[in-house]
Protein backbone atom coordinates (compact mmCIF):
# COMPACT_ATOMS: atom_id res chain seq x y z
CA UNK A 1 -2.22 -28.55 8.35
CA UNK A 2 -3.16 -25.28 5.58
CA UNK A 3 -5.73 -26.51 3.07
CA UNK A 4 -4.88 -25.75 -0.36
CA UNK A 5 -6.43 -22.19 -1.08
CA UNK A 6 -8.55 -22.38 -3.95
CA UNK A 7 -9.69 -18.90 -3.96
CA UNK A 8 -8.12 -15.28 -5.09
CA UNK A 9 -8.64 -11.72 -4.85
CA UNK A 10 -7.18 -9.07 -6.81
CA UNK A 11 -6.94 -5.93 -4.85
CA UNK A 12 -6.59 -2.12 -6.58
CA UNK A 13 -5.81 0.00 -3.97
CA UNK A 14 -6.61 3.68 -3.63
CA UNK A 15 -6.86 6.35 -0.98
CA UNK A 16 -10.62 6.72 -0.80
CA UNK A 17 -11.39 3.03 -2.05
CA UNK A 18 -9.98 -0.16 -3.54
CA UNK A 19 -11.80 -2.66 -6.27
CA UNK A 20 -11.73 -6.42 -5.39
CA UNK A 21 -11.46 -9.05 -8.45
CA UNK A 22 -12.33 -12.48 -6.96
CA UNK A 23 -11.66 -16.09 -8.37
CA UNK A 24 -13.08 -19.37 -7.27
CA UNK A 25 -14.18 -22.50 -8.48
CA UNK A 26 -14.09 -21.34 -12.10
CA UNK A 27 -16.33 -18.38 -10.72
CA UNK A 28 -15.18 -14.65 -10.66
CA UNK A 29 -16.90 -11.61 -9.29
CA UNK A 30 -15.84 -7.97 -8.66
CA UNK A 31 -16.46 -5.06 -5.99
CA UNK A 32 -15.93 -1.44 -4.88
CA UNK A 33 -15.17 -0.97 -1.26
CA UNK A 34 -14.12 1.83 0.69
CA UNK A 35 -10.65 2.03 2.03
CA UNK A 36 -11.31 2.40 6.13
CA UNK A 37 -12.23 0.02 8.33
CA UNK A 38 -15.70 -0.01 7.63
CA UNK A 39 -14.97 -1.26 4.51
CA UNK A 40 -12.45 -3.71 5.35
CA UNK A 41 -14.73 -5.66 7.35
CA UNK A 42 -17.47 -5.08 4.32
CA UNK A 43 -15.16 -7.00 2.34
CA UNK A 44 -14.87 -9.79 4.84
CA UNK A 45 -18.64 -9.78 5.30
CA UNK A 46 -18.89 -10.11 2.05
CA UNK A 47 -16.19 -13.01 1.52
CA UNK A 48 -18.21 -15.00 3.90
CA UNK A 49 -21.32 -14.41 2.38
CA UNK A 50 -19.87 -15.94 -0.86
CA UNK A 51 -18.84 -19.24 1.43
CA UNK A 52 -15.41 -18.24 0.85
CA UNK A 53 -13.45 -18.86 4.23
CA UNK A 54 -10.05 -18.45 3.35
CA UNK A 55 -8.28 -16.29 0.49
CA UNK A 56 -4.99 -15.34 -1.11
CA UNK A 57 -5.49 -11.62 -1.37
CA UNK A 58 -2.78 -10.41 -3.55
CA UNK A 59 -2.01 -6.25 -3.77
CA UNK A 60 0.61 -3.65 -4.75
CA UNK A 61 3.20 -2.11 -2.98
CA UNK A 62 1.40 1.47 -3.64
CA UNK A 63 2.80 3.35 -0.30
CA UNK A 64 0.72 3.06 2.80
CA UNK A 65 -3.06 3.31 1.17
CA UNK A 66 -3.08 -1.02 1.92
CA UNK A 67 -0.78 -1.36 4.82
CA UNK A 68 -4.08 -1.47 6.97
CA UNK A 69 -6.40 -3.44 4.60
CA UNK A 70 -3.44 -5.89 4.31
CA UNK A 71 -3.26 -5.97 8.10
CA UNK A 72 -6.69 -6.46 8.29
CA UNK A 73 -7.10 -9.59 5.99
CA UNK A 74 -3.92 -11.12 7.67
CA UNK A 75 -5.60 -10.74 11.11
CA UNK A 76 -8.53 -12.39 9.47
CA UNK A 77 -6.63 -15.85 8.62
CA UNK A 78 -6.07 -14.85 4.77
CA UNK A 79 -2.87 -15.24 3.00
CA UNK A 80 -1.84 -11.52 1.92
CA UNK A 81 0.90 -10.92 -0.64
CA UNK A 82 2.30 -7.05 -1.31
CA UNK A 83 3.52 -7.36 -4.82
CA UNK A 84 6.24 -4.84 -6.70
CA UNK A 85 4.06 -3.55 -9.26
CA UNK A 86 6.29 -3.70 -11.59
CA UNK A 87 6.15 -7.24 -11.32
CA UNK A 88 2.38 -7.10 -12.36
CA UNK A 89 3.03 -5.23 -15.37
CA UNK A 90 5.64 -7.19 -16.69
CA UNK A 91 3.24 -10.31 -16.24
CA UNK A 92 0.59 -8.30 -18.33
CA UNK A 93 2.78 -7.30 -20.87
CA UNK A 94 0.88 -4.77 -22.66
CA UNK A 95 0.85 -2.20 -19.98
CA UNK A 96 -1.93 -1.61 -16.95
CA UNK A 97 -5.14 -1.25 -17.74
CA UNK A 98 -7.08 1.49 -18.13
CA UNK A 99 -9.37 0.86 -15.09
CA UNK A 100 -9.41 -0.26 -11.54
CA UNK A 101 -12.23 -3.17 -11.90
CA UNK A 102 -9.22 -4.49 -14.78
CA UNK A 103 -6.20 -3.56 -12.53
CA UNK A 104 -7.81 -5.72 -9.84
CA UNK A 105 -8.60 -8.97 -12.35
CA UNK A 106 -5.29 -8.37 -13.62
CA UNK A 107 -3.89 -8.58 -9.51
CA UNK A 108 -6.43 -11.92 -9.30
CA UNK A 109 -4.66 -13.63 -12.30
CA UNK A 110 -0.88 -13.05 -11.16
CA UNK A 111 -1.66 -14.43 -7.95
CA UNK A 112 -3.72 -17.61 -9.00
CA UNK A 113 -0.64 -18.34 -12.00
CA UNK A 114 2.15 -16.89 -9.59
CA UNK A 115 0.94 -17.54 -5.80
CA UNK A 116 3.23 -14.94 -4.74
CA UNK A 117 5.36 -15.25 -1.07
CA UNK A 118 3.15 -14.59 1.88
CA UNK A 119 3.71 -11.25 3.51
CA UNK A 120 4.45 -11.11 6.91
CA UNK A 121 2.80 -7.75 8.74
CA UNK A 122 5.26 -5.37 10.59
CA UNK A 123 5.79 -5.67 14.40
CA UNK A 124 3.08 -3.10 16.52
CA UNK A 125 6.39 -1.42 17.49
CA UNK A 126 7.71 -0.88 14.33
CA UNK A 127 4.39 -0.35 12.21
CA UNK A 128 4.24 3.18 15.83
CA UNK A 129 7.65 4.09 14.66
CA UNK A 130 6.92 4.04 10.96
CA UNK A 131 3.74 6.43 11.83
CA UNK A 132 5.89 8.86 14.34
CA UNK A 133 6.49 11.18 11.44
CA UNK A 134 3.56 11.27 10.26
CA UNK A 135 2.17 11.85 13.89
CA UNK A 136 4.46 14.68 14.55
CA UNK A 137 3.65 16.24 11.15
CA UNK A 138 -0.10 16.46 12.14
CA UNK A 139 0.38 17.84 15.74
CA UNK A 140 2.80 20.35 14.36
CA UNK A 141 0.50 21.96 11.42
CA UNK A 142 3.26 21.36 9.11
CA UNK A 143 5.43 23.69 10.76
CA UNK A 144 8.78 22.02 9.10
CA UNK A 145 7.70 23.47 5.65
CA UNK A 146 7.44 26.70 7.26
CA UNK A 147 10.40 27.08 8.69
CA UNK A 148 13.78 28.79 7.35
CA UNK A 149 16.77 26.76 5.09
CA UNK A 150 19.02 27.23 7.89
CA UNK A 151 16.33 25.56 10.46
CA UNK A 152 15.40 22.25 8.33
CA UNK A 153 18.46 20.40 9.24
CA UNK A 154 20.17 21.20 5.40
CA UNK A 155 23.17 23.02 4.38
CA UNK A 156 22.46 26.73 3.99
CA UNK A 157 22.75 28.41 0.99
CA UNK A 158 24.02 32.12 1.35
CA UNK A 159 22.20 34.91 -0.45
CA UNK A 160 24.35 37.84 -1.90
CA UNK A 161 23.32 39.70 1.05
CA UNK A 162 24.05 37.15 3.80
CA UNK A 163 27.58 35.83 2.94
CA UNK A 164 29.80 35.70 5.71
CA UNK A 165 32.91 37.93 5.39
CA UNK A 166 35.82 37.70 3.72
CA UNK A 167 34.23 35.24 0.78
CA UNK A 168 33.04 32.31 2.76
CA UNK A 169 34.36 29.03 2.44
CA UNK A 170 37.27 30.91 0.28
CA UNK A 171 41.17 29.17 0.91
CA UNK A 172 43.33 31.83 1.42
């Protein structure tokens, strides 16, 4: 049977690092981490620490800078929601804020009020397939940018000097 979960945290993603707003028992409290896996389990170190043993974590859908934070705290036995953000803002209804520590109390608060659907973490197979292009872009040195229009897989576009004879794609 779930126990009710009587805690929050508000999570501002970034690349480098992502600020934590937390809310329990009428208490709140706020941290930097650093987005890698050392941080990660910081944050659950930290969580425990606090005598919190189960959250609802609540962050944007900001491209991949959560997917493995998110991952993490679902691994860990917390609830994780990936909210639109536009769903955020139109809950604040003055706009975002103008910094992260306020983006992430601002996360905190729709979550508590909202209690947004529980995300459910990608298959292994499909989280691989998701990172093939990426993987391919790194072991190639970025050769797609470098190659020619006719080599990138779009239409070509013809130069004044290069246009096939006879006009092209002309009807006669």
């Amino acid at each position: 049977m779930d126990m009710a979960i009587t805690a929050w945290l508000g999570i501002d993603i970034a690349k480098q690092k992502f600020d934590v707003a937390l809310n329990w028992n009428t208490r709140r409290r706020a941290k930097v981490f650093r987005n890698d896996a050392e941080g990660w389990q910081a944050l659950l170190r930290w969580l425990k620490d606090l005598g919190i043993d189960q959250v609802h974590a609540c962050l944007e859908a900001t491209g991949r800078y959560g997917d493995g934070l998110a991952l993490h705290l679902h691994d860990a036995g917390h609830r994780v929601s990936v909210v639109n953000p536009a769903q955020i803002k139109h809950c604040a209804k003055l706009g975002r804020n103008k910094t992260d520590r306020a983006d992430a109390a601002l996360i905190c608060d729709y979550c508590r009020l909202f209690e947004p659907a529980a995300w459910t973490p990608p298959s292994a197979a499909l989280r691989q397939l998701r990172d093939l292009p990426r993987s391919a872009d790194g072991l190639t040195g970025g050769v797609p940018a470098q190659l020619g229009p006719g080599e990138r897989g779009g239409r070509r576009r013809h130069g004044r000097g290069d246009r096939p004879a006879g006009g092209g794609n002309r009807r006669p």
